[in-house]
Protein backbone atom coordinates (compact mmCIF):
# COMPACT_ATOMS: atom_id res chain seq x y z
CA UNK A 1 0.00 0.00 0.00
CA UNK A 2 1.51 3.47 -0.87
CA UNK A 3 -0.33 6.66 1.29
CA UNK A 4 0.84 10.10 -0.34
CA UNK A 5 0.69 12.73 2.42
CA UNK A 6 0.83 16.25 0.94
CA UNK A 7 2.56 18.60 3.60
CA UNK A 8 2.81 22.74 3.72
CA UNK A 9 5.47 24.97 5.22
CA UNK A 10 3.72 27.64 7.10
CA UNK A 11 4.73 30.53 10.10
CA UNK A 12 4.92 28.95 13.43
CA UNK A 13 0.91 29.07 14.62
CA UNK A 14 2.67 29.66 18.28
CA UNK A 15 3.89 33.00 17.18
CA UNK A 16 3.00 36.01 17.94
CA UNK A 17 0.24 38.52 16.29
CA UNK A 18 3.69 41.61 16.39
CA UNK A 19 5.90 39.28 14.12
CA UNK A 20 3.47 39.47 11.40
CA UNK A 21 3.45 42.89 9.36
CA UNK A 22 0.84 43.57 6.27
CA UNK A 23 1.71 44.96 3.16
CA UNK A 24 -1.06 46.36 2.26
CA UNK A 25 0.07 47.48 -1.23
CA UNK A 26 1.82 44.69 -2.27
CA UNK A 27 -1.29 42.41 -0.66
CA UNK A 28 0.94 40.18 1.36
CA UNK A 29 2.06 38.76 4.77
CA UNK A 30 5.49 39.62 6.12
CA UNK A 31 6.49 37.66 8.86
CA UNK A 32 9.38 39.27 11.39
CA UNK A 33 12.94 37.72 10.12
CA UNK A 34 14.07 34.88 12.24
CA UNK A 35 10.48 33.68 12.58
CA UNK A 36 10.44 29.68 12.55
CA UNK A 37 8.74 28.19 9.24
CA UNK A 38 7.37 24.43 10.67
CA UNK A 39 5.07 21.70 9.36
CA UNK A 40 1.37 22.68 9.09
CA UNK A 41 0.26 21.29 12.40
CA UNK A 42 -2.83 19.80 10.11
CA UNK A 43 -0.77 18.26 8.09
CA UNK A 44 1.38 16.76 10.89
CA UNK A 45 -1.14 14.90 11.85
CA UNK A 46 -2.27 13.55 8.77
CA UNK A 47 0.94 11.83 7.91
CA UNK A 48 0.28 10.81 12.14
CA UNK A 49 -2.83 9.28 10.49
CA UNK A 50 -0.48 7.53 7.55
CA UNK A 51 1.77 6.23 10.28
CA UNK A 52 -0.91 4.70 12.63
CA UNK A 53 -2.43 2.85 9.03
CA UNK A 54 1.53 1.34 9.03
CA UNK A 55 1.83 0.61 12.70
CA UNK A 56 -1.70 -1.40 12.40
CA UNK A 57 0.26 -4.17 10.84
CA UNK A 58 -0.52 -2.82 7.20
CA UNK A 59 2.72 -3.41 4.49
CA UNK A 60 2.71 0.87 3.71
CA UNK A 61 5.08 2.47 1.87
CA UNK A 62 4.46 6.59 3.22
CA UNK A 63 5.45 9.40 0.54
CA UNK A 64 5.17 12.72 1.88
CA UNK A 65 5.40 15.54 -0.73
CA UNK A 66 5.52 19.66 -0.42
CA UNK A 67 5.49 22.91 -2.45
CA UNK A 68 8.08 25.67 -2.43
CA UNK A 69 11.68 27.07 -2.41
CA UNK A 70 14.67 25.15 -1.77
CA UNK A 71 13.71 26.68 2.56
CA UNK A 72 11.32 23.91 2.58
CA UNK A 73 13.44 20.85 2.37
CA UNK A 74 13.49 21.23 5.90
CA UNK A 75 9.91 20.31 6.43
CA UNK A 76 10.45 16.76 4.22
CA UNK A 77 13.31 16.30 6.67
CA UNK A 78 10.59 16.74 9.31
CA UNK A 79 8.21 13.93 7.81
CA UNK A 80 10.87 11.83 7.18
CA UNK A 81 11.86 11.90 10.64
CA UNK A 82 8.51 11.37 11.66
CA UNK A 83 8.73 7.94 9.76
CA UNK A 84 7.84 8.75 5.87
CA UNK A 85 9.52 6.21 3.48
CA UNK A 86 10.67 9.33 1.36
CA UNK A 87 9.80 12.80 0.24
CA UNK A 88 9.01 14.73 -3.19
CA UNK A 89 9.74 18.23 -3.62
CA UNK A 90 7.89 20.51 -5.88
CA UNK A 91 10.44 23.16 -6.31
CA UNK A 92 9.86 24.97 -9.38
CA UNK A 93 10.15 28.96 -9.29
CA UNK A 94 6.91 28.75 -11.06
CA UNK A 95 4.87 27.23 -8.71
CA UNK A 96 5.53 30.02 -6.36
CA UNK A 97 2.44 32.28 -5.46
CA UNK A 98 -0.74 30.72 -6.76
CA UNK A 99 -3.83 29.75 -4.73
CA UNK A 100 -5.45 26.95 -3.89
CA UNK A 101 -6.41 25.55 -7.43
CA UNK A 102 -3.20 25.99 -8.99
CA UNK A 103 -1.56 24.00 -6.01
CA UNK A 104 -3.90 21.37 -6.27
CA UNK A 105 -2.80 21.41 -9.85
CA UNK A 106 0.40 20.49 -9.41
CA UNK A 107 0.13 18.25 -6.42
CA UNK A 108 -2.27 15.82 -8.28
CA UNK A 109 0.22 15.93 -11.41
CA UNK A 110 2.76 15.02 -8.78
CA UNK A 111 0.76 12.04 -7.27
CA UNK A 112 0.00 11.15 -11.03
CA UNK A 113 3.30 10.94 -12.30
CA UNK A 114 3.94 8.70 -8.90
CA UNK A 115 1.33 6.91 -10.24
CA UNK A 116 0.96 3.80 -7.75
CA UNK A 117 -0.97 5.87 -5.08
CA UNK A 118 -3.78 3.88 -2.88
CA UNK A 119 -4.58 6.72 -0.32
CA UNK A 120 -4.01 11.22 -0.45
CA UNK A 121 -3.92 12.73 3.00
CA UNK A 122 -3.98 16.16 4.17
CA UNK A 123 -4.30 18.15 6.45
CA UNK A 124 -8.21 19.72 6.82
CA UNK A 125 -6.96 23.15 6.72
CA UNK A 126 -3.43 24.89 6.14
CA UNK A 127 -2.59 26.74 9.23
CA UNK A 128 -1.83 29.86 7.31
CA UNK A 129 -4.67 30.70 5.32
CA UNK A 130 -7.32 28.28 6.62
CA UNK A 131 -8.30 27.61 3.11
CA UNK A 132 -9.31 23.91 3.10
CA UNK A 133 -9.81 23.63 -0.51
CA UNK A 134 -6.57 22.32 -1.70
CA UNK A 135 -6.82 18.25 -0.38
CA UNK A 136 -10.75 18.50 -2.29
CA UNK A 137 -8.91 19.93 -5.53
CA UNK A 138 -6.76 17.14 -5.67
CA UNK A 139 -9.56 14.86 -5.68
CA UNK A 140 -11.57 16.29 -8.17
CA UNK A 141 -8.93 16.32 -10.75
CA UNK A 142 -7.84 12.88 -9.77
CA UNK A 143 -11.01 12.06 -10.33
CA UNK A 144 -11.16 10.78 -6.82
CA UNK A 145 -13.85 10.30 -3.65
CA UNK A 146 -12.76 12.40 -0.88
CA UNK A 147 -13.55 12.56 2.51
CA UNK A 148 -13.62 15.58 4.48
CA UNK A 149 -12.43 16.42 8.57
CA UNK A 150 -11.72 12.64 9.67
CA UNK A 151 -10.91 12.28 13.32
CA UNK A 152 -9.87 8.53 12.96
CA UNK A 153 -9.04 6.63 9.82
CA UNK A 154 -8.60 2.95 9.07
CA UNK A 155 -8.05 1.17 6.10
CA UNK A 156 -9.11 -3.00 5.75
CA UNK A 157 -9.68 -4.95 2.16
CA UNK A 158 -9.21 -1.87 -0.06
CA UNK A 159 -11.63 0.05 1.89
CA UNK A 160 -10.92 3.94 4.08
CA UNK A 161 -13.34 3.85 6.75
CA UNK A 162 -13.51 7.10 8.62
CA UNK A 163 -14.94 9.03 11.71
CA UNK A 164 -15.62 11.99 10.31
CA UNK A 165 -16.28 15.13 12.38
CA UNK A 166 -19.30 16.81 12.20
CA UNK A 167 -21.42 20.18 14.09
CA UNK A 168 -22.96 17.68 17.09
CA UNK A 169 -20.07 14.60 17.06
CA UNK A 170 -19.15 12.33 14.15
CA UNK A 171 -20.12 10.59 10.91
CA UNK A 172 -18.98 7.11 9.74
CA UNK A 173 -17.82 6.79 6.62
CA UNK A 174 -16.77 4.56 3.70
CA UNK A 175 -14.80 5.03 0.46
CA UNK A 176 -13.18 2.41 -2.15
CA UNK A 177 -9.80 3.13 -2.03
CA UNK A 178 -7.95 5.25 -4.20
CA UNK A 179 -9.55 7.87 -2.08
CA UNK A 180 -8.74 11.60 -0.57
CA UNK A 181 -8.86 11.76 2.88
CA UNK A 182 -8.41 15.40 5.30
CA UNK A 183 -7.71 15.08 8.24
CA UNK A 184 -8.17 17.06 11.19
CA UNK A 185 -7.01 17.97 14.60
CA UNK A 186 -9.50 15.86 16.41
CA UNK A 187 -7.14 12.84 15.19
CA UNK A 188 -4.91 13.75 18.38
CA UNK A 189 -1.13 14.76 18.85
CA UNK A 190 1.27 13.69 16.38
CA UNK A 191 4.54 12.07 17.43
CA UNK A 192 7.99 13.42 18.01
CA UNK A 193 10.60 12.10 15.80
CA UNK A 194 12.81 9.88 17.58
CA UNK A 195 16.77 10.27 17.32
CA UNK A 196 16.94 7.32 15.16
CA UNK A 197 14.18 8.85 12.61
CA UNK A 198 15.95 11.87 12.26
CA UNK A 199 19.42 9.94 11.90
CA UNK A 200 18.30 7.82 9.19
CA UNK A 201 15.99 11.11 7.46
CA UNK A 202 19.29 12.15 6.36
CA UNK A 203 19.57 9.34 4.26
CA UNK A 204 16.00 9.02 2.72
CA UNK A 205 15.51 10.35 -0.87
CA UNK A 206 14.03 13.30 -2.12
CA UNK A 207 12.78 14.08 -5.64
CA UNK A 208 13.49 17.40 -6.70
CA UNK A 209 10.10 17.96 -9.68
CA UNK A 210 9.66 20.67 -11.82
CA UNK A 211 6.68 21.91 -13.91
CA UNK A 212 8.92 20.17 -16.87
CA UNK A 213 8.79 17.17 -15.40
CA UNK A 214 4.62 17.31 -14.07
CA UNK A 215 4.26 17.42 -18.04
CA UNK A 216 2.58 21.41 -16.88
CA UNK A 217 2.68 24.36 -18.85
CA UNK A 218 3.89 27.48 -17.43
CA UNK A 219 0.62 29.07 -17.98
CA UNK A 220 -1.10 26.46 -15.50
CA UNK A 221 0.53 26.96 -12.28
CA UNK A 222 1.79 29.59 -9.64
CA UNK A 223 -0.08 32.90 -10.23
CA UNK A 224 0.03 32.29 -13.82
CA UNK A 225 -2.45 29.87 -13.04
CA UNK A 226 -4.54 31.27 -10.33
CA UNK A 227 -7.93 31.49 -10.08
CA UNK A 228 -8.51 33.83 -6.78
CA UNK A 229 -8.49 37.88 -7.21
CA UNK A 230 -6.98 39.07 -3.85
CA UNK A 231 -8.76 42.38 -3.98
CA UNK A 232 -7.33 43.75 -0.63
CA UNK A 233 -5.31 42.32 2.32
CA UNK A 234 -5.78 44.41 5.32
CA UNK A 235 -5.86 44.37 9.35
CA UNK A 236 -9.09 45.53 10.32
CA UNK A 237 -9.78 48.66 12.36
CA UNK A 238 -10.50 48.21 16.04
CA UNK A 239 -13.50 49.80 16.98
CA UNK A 240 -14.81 50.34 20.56
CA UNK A 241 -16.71 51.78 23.01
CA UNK A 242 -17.69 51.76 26.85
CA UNK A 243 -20.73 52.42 28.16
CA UNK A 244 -21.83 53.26 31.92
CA UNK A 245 -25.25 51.76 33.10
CA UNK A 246 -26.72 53.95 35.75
CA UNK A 247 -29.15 52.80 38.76
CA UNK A 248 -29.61 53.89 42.04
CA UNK A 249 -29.65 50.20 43.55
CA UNK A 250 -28.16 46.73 42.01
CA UNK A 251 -31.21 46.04 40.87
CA UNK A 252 -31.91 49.04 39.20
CA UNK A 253 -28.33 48.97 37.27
CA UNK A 254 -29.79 45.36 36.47
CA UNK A 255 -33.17 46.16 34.90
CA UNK A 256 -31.73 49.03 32.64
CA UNK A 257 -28.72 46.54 31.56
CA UNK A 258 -31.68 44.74 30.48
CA UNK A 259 -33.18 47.19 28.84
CA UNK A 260 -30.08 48.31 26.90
CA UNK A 261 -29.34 44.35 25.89
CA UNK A 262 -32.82 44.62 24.22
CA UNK A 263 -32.65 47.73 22.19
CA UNK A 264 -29.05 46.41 20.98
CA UNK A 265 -30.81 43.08 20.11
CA UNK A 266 -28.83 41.34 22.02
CA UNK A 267 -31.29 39.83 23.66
């Protein structure tokens, strides 16, 4: 069995709302210099997810691919330290700025060329943008069934039964394997990479793709290929205001709260 677990380099979600600067003109994020670039936690614990399906006893060969500069070999080194059997790098200059459809692009031309893939994890959400389109964009141009926000994941007899997470608890469900699967942070803590893991990373293989090699025309991916229109990127203004609610007794102060509550609808 081969799982493919597609993996993003974000800001470290720990860090702090001052490191982050917005370019408003320019329409992008600048992060402080120094700040830490780790694993999507979402993603971490999807290839968790790909590692659990191996220590069940299941013969699993674990790819884990990314998208980016050379700065992100660091994060294959993380999955293969984890416990991934190797690592793909999608490190064309091209692919650099596009959105969510142009990504998914060239991922599922990556798992294509690959072309022995039983199972696509990721994560439910990057934790950068929050998108959570990318992992359904593979599937549809796979032409694959996907399955959304699992919390617990098993595969038996060709078959990807999940818990899936829903508003009030959790849905169970099925899908025929080759399948999509997202995972999300209800799936638990991933695991540290042990000494060993990150010992023997240094000697697991990466391949280095281009869009050359994806058979993809320049035209396709990156922001050549980008379907969103960032019309602004901007940090809202804070608004606000304090108001005193008079009363001669407790009481009193309590009854005109109430009052005001209701002509602000919030009650």
């Amino acid at each position: 069995m081969h799982i493919i677990v597609c993996v993003k380099q974000v800001p470290n979600p720990e860090a702090a709302f001052s490191m982050f600067k917005v370019d408003e003109q320019g329409k992008k994020v600048i992060p402080a210099s120094g700040l830490q670039m780790v694993m999507s936690p979402f993603d971490e614990q999807a290839l968790e997810a790909a590692l659990r399906i191996r220590d069940a006893g299941s013969d699993t060969r674990i790819t884990v691919m990314t998208l980016g500069a050379e700065s992100v070999r660091s994060v294959l080194k993380h999955g293969l330290a984890m416990g991934a059997d190797d690592g793909v790098l999608l490190g064309d200059a091209a692919f650099q700025d596009g959105d969510a459809c142009s990504t998914a692009r060239v991922l599922s031309a990556a798992i294509g060329k690959l072309g022995d893939c039983d199972l696509v994890l990721t994560g439910r959400q990057a934790a950068d943008w929050d998108a959570g389109i990318v992992g359904c964009g593979i599937a549809e141009l796979l032409h694959l069934p996907v399955i959304t926000f699992a919390r617990d994941l098993k595969v038996s007899d060709g078959v990807a039964r999940v818990e899936r997470v829903v508003e009030n608890g959790f849905d169970v469900v099925e899908a025929p394997l080759p399948a999509v699967v997202t995972v999300s942070n209800e799936l638990g803590a991933a695991r540290a990479p042990s000494l060993r893991e990150t010992m023997r990373a240094a000697r697991k293989p990466i391949a280095i793709w281009s869009a050359a090699d994806l058979g993809l025309e320049l035209n396709e991916v990156g922001a050549a290929g980008a379907r969103r229109v960032l019309d602004r990127l901007f940090i809202p203004p804070k608004k606000g205001a304090c108001e005193l609610v008079d009363g001669a007794t407790p009481e009193e102060q309590g009854s005109n709260l109430a009052q005001r509550l209701l002509q602000a609808k919030l009650l």
